[in-house]
Protein backbone atom coordinates (compact mmCIF):
# COMPACT_ATOMS: atom_id res chain seq x y z
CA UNK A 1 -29.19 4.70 10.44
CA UNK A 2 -31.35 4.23 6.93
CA UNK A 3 -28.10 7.09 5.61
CA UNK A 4 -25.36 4.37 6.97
CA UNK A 5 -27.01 1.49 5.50
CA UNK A 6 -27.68 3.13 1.76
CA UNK A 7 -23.73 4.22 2.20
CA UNK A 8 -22.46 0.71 3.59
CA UNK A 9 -24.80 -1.64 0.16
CA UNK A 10 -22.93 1.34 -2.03
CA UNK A 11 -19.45 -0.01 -0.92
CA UNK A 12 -20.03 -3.40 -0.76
CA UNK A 13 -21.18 -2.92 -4.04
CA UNK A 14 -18.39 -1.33 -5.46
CA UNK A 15 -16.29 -4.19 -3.88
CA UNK A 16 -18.35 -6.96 -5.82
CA UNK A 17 -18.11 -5.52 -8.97
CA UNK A 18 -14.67 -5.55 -8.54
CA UNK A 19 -13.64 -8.90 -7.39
CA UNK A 20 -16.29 -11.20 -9.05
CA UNK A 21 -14.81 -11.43 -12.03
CA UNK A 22 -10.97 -12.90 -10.87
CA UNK A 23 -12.91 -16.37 -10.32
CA UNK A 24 -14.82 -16.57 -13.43
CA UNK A 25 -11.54 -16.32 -15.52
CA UNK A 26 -10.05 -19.30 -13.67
CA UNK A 27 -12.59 -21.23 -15.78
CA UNK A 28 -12.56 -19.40 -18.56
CA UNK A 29 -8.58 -19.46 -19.73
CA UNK A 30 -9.60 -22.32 -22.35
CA UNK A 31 -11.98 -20.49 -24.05
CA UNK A 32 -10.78 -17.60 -23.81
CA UNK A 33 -7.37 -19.10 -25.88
CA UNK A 34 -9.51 -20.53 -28.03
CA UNK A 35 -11.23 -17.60 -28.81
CA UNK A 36 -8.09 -15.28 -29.50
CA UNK A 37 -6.09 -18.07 -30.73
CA UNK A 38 -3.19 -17.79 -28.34
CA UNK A 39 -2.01 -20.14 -26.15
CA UNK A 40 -3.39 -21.47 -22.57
CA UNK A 41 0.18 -20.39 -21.12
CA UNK A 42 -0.38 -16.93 -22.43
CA UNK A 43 -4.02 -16.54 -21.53
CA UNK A 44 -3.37 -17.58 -17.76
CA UNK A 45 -1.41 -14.21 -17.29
CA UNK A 46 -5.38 -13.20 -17.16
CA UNK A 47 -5.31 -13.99 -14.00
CA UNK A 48 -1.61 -13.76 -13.31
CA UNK A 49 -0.89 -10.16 -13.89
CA UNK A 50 -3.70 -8.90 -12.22
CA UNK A 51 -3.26 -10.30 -8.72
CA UNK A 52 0.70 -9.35 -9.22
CA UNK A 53 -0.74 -5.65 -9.83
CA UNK A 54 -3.26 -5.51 -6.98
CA UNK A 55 -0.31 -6.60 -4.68
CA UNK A 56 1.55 -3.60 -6.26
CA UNK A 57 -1.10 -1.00 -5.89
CA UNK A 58 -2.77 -1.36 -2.69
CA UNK A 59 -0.65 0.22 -0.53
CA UNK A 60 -0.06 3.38 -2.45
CA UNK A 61 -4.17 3.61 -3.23
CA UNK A 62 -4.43 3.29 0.08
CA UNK A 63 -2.20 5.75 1.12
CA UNK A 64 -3.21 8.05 -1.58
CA UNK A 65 -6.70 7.51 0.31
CA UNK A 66 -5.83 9.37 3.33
CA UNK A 67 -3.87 12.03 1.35
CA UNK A 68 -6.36 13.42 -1.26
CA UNK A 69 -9.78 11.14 0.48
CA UNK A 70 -10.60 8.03 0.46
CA UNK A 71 -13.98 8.71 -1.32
CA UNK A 72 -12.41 10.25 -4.39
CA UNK A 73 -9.83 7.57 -4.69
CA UNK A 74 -12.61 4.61 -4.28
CA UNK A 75 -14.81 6.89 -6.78
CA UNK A 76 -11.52 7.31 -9.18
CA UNK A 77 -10.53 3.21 -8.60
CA UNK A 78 -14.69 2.52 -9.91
CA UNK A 79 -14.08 4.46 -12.53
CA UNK A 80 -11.08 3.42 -13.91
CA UNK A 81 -12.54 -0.44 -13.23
CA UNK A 82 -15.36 0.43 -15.38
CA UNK A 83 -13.47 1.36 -18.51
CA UNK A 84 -10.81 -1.17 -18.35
CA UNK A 85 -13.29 -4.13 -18.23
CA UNK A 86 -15.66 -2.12 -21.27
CA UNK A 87 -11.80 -2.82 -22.95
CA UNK A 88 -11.42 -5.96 -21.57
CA UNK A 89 -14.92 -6.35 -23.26
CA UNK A 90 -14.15 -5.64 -26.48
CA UNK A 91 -10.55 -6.85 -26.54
CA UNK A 92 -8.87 -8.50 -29.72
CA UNK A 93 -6.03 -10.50 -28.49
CA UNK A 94 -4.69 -11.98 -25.98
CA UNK A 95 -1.98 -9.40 -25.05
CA UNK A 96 -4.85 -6.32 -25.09
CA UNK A 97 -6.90 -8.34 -23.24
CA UNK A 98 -4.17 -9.21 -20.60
CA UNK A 99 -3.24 -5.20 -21.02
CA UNK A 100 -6.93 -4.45 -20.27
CA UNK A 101 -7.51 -6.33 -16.92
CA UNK A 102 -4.55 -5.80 -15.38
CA UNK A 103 -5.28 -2.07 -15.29
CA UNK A 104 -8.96 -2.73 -14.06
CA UNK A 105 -7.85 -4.70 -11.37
CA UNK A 106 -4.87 -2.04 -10.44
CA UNK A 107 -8.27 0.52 -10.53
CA UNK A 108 -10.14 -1.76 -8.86
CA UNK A 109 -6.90 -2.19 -6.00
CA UNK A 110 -8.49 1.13 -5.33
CA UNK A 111 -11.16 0.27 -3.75
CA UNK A 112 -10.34 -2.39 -0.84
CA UNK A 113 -8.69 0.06 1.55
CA UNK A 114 -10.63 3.20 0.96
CA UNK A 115 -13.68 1.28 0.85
CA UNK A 116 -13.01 -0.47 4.20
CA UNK A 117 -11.77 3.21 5.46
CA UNK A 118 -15.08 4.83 4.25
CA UNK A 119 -17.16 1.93 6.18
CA UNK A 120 -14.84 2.46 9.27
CA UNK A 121 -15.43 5.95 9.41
CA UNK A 122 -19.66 5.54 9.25
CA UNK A 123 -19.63 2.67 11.83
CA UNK A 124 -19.27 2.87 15.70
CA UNK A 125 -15.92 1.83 16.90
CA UNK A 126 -17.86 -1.12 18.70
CA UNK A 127 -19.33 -2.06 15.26
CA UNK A 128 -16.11 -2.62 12.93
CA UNK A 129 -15.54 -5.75 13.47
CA UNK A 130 -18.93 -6.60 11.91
CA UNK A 131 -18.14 -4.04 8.81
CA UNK A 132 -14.98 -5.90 8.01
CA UNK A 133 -17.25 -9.45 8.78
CA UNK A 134 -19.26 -7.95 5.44
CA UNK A 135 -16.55 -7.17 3.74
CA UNK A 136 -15.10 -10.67 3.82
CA UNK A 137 -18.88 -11.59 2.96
CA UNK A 138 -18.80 -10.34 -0.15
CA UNK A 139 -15.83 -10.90 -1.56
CA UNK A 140 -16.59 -14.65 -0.61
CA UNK A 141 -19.97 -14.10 -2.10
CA UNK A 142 -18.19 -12.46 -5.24
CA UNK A 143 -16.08 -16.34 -5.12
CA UNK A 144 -19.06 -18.01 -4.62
CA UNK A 145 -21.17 -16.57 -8.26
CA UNK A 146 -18.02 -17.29 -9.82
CA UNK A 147 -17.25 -20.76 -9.36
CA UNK A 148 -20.98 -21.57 -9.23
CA UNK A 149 -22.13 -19.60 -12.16
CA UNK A 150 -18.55 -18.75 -14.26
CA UNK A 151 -18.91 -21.90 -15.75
CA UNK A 152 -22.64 -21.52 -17.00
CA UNK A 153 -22.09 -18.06 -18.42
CA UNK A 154 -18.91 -18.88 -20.34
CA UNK A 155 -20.45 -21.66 -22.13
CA UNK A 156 -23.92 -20.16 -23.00
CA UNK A 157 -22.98 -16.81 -23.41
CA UNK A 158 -19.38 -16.58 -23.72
CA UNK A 159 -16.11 -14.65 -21.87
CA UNK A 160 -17.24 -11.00 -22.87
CA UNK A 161 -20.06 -11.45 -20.87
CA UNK A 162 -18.28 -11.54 -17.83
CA UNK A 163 -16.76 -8.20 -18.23
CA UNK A 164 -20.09 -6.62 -19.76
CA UNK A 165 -21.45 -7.57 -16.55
CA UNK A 166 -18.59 -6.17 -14.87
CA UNK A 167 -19.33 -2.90 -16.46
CA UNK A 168 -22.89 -2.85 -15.29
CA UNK A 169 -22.18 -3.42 -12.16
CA UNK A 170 -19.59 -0.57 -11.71
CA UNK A 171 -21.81 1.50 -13.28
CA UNK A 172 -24.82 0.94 -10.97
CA UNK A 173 -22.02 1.07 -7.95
CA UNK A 174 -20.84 4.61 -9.50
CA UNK A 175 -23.64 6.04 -9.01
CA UNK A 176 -24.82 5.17 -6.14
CA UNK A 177 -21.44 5.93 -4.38
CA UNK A 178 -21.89 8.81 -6.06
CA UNK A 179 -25.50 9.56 -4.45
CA UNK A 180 -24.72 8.77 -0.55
CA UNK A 181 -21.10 8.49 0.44
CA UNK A 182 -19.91 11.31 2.28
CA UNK A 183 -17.67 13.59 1.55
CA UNK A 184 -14.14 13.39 2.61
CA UNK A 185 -13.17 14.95 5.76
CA UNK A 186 -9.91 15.52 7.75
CA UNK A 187 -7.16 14.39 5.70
CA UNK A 188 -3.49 13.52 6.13
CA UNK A 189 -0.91 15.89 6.27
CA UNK A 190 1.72 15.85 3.75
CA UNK A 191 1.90 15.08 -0.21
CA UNK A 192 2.53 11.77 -1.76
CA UNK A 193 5.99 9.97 -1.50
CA UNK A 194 6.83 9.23 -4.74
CA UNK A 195 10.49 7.82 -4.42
CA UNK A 196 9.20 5.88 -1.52
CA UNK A 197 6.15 4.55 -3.83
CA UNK A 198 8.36 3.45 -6.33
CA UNK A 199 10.97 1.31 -4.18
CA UNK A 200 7.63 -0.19 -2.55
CA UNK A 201 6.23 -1.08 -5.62
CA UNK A 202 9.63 -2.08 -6.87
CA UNK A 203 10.18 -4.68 -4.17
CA UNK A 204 6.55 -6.13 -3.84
CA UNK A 205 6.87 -6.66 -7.41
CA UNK A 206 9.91 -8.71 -7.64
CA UNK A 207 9.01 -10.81 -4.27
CA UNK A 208 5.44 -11.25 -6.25
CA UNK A 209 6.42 -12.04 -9.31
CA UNK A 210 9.81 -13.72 -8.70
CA UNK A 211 7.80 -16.31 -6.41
CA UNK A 212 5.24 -16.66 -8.73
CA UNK A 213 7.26 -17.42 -11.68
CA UNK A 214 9.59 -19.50 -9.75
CA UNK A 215 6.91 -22.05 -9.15
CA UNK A 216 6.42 -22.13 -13.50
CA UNK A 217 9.58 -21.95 -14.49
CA UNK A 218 11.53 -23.34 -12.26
CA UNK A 219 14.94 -21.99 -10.78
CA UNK A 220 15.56 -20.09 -14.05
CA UNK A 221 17.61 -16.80 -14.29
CA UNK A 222 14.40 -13.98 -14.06
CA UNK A 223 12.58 -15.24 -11.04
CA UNK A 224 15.75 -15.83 -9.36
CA UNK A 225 17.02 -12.45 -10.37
CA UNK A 226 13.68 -11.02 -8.91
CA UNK A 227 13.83 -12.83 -5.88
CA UNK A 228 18.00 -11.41 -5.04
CA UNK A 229 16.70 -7.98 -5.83
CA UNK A 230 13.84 -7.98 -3.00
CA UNK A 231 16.89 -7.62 -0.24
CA UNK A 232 18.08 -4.64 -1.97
CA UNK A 233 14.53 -3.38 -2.44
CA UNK A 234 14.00 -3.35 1.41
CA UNK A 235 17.43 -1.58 2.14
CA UNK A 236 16.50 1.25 -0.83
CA UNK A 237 12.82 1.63 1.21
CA UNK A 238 13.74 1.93 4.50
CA UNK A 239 16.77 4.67 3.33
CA UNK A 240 14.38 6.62 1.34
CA UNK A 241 11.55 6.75 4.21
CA UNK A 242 13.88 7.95 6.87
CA UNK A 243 14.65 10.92 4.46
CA UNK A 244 11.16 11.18 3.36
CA UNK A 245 9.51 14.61 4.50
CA UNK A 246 6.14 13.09 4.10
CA UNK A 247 6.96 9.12 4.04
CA UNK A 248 4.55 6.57 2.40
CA UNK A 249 5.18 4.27 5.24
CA UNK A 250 4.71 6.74 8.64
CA UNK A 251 6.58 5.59 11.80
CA UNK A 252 3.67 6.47 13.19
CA UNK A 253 2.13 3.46 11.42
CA UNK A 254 4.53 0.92 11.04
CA UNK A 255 5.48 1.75 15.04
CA UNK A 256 2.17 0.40 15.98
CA UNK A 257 2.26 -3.17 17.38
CA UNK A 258 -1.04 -4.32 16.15
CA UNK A 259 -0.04 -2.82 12.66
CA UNK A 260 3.06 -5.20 12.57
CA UNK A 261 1.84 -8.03 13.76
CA UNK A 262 -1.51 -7.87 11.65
CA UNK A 263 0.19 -7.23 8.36
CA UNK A 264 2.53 -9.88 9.11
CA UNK A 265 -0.33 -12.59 9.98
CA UNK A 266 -2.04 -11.50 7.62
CA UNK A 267 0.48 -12.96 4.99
CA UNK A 268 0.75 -16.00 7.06
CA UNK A 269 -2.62 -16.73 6.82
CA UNK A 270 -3.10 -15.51 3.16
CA UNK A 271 -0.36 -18.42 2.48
CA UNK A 272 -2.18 -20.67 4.04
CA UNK A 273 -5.99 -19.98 2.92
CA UNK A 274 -4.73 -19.48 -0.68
CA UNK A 275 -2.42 -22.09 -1.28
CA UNK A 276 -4.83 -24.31 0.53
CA UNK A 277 -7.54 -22.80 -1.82
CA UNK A 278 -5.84 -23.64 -4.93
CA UNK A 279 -3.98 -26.81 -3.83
CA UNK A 280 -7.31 -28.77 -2.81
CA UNK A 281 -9.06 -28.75 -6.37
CA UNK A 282 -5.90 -30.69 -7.68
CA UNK A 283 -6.11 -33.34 -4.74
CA UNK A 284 -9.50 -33.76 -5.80
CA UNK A 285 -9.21 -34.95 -8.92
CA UNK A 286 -5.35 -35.67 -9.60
CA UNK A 287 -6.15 -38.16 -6.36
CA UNK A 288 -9.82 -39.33 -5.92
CA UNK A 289 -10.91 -38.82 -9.60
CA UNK A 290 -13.59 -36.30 -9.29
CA UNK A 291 -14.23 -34.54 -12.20
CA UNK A 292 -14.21 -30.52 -12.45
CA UNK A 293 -18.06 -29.99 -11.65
CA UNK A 294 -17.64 -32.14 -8.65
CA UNK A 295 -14.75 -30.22 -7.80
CA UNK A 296 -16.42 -27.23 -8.39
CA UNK A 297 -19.76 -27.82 -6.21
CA UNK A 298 -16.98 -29.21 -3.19
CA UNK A 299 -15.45 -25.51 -3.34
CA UNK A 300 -18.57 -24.14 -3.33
CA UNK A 301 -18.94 -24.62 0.96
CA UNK A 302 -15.72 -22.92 1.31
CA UNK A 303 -16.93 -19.80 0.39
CA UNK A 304 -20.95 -20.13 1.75
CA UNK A 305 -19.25 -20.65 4.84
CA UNK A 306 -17.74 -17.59 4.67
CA UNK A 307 -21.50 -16.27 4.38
CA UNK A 308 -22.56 -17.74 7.32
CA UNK A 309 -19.65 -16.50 9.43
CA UNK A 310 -20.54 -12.78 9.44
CA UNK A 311 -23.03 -12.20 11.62
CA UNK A 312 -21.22 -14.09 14.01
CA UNK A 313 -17.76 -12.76 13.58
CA UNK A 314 -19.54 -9.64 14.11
CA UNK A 315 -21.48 -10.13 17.36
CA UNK A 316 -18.97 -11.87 19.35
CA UNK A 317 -16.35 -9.63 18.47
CA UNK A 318 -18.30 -6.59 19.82
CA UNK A 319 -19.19 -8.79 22.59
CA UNK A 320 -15.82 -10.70 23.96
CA UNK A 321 -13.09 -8.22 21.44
CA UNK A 322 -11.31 -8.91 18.22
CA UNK A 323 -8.28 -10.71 19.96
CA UNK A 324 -10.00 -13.29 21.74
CA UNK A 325 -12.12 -14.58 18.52
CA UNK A 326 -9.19 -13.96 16.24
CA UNK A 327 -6.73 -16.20 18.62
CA UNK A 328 -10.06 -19.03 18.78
CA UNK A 329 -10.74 -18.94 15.16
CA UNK A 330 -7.06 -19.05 13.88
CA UNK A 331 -6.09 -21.61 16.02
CA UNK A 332 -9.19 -23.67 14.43
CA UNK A 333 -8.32 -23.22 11.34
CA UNK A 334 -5.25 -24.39 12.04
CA UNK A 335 -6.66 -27.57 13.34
CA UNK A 336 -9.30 -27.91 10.54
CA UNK A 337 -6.03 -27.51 7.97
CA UNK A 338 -4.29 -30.28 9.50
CA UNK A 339 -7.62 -32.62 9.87
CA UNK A 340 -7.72 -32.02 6.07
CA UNK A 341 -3.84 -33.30 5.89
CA UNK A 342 -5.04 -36.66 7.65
CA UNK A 343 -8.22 -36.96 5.57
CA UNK A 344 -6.34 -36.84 2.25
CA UNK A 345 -3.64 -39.15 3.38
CA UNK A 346 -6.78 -41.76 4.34
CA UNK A 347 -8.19 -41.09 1.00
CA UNK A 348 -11.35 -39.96 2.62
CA UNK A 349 -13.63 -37.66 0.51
CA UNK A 350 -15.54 -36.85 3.62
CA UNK A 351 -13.22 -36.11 5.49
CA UNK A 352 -11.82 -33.20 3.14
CA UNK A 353 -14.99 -31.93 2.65
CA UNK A 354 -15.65 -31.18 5.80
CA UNK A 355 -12.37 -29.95 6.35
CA UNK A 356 -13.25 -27.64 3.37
CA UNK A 357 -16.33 -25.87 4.50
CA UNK A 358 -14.92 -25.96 8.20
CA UNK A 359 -11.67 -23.98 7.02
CA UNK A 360 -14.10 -21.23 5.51
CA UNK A 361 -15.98 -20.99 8.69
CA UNK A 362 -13.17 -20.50 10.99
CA UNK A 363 -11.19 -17.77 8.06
CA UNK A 364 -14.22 -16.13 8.16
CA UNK A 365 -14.08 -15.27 12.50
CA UNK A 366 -10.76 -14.40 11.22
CA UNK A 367 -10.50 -12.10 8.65
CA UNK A 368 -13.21 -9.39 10.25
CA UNK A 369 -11.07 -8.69 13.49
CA UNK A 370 -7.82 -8.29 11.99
CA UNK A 371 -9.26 -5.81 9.92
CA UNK A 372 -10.70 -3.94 12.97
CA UNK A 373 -7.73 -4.23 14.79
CA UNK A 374 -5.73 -2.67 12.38
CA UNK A 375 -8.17 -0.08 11.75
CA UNK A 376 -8.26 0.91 15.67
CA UNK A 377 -4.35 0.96 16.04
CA UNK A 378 -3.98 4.07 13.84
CA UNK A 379 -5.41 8.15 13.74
CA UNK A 380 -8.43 7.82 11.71
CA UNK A 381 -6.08 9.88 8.84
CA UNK A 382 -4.09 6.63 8.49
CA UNK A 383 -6.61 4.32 8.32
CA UNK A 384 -6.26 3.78 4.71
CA UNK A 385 -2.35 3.00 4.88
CA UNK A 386 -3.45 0.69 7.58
CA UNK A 387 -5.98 -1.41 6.03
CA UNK A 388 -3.71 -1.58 2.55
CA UNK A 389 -0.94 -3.47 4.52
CA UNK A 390 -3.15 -5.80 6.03
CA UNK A 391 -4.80 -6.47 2.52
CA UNK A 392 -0.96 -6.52 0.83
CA UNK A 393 0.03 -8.71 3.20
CA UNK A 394 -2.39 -11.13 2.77
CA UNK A 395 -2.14 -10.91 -0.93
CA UNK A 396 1.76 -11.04 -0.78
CA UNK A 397 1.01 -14.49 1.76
CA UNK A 398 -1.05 -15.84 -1.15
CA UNK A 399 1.37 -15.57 -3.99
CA UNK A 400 4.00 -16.83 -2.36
CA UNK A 401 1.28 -19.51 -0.89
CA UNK A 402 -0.26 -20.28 -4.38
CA UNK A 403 3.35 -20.24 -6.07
CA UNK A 404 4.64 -22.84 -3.09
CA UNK A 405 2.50 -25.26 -2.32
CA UNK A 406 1.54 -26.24 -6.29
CA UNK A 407 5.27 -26.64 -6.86
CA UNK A 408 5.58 -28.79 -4.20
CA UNK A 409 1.98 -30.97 -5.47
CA UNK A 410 3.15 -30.75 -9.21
CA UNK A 411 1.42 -33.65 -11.07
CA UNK A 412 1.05 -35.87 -7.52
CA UNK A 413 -1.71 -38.79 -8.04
CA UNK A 414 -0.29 -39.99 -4.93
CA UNK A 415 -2.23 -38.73 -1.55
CA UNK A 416 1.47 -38.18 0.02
CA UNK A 417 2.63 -34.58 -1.29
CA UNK A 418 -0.75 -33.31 -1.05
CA UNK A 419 -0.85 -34.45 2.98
CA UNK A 420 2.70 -32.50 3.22
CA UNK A 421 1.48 -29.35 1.49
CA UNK A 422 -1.74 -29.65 3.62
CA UNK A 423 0.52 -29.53 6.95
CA UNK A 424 2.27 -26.95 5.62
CA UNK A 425 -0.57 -24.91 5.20
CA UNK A 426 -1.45 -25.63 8.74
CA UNK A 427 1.42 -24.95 9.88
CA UNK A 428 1.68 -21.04 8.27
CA UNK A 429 -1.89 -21.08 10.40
CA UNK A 430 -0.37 -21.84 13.59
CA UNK A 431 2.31 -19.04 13.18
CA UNK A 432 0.00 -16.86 12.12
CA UNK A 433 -1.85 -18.13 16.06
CA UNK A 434 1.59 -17.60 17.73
CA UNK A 435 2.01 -14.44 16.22
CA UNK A 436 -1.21 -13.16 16.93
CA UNK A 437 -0.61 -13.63 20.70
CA UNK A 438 1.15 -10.42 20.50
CA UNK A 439 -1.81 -8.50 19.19
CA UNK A 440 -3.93 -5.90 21.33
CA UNK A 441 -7.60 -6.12 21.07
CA UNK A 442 -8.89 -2.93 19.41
CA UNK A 443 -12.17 -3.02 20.62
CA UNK A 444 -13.37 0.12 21.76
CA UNK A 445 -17.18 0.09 23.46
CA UNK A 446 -19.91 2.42 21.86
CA UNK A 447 -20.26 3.90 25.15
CA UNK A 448 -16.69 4.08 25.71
CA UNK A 449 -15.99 6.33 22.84
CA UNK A 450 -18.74 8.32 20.65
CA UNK A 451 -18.89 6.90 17.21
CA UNK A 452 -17.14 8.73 14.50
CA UNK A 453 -20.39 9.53 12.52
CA UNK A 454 -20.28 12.86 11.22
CA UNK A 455 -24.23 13.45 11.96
CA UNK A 456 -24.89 16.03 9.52
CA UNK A 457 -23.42 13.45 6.40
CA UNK A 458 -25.04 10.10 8.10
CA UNK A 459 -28.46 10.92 9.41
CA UNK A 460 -29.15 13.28 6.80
């Protein structure tokens, strides 16, 4: 048990380090452009180009996970992390800095699935639900430092502090992964689908980016372009994996209900979440005036919410199964998302803030049991692939979310778009509820089934 817990703070770890600093750079594009002398426009691909490469990457670190082991790709994803954010560090433009962080967040794509895998394989089938619960918990926790203290550090310290941080961080996760994670056990058959890696890639790509661009530049030739290849992209996948000896995407997988119907709520809900995430700040003070510490300290709740939903995400999915709580909670959040719609069309601040911390709460009972779901549908050799998809499609969900809904606010100081794109968002949330009517609960009883513990790696 003290083995398990020593393995489970080395993971979580690793998954802080990685994600904390994707919040922080929200605030800091001005100074950052300032800094470099380059344009605001040019700095935001900071954050652009990152999120459009872990969308990108997941599925084939994942993948690559159950091929080679998930603990030397999480080890590898730390590592390459580490030395992209020492160049993000010392970068001296805008392009190398842009250059350098979108290759520590592709290393640190690394980490999400295997780590998840890793925690899977240490816990109790009974207890998964409550390792994804921590998951969420710290990447929430990783939000939380960075709209709380981002601001702070940037101003006293300045931008390369966040990545010297970084690096400290992913050093002190290094080696304590290093120290207690156990070695990789049964693995995958098969080698690495490259063709099929490259029309995956291909197509998330242009559906990422062509969404994301559309909502900047309008219905200009590239993003358009992108968007008309992503039908092709699909065909070219799906003829390349029935050739495949060894495909990237196993029927065995993708034939899995829960699989399909996960992934696909997932991006549902990562539409909604995200573009509600994003949308809110700009109601706040395009509509009531608040300023951007207000704003900030309102979006703080969000995430602490998060917090406070893991231990019970955790217990009452071991105690009434992932389905029932993930059907409850999603259908919630629904309802909180639309409250929100009303309270911003009555102008009332309370109202929204409530709505805001309420929304976290209920996405927090959410997130855990999909996770575990998607874990249990597949051989423990394809957990990996499994949990990339559900992350992909929840980061797919949000770019098209994020890219959406702030076209469709643009510049409003009037409460009336921002009620629409608050419905909207509600509305992805309900058919991600309908959808998730289809999904089989997972849970599995530790005294149905003997944990998957490997005693002689865990109690040692």
């Amino acid at each position: 048990m003290a083995r398990r817990r020593w393995i489970t703070a080395a993971l979580l770890l690793g998954l802080f380090t990685t994600a904390f600093p994707s919040t922080i750079l929200t605030i800091a594009v001005q100074p950052i452009a300032e800094d470099l002398d380059a344009l605001p426009s040019t700095v935001v691909w900071v954050t652009t180009a990152p999120l459009l490469a872990a969308a990108v990457t997941t599925p084939l670190f994942g993948r690559l996970g159950d091929l080679y082991g998930h603990r030397r790709i999480y080890l590898a994803g730390i590592v390459v992390a580490t030395v992209f954010a020492a160049a993000s560090a010392l970068a001296w433009d805008a392009t190398s800095l842009i250059a350098a962080r979108t290759l520590s967040q592709a290393g640190a794509a690394a980490t999400v699935p295997t780590a998840v895998a890793l925690l899977f394989r240490v816990s109790p089938p009974g207890e998964r639900m409550r390792a994804g619960a921590r998951v969420g918990a710290v990447t929430s926790a990783a939000a939380v430092i960075g709209v709380v203290v981002g601001g702070p550090l940037v101003d006293l310290v300045g931008w390369r502090a966040i990545f010297a941080g970084q690096v400290t961080f992913c050093v002190v996760a290094l080696v304590l992964s290093l120290l207690v994670t156990p070695t990789d056990g049964e693995r995958a058959a098969g080698s690495l689908d490259v063709p099929g890696a490259l029309a995956l890639a291909g197509t998330t790509l242009a559906l990422t980016f062509g969404v994301n661009r559309l909502a900047v530049w309008g219905w200009s030739p590239l993003p358009v372009a992108c968007l008309a290849l992503v039908p092709l992209g699909i065909w070219l996948l799906v003829r390349v994996e029935r050739r495949a000896a060894s495909p990237l995407l196993p029927v065995r997988v993708l034939g899995s209900r829960n699989v399909r119907v996960v992934t696909g709520a997932s991006l549902l809900l990562g539409a909604a979440y995200m573009g509600n995430f994003v949308v809110t700040p700009l109601y706040l003070q395009g509509v009531l005036g608040l300023t951007a510490a207000a704003t900030s300290l309102l979006s703080v709740p969000r995430a602490f919410s998060i917090l406070l939903a893991t231990p019970t995400a955790g217990r009452w999915g071991t105690r009434f199964g992932e389905r029932r709580v993930v059907l409850v909670a999603s259908a919630v959040f629904a309802a909180v998302l639309a409250a929100m719609a009303a309270g911003a069309w009555a102008h009332s601040l309370v109202a929204v803030a409530v709505a805001i911390a309420l929304s976290g709460y209920a996405h927090g009972h959410v997130a855990p049991g999909l996770l575990a779901a998607q874990g249990a549908a597949v051989d423990p050799r394809d957990i990996g692939l499994a949990a990339s998809l559900q992350q992909t499609g929840f980061q797919i969900g949000a770019v098209i979310g994020i890219g959406l809904f702030t076209a469709l606010a643009g510049d409003a100081t009037t409460a009336g778009p921002f009620a629409i794109v608050f419905l909207l968002t509600a509305g992805c949330a309900l058919a991600a509820t309908v959808l998730l009517v289809r999904m089989q609960d997972g849970r599995t009883s530790p005294a149905e089934t003997a944990p998957d513990r490997l005693p002689d790696q865990i109690d040692a």
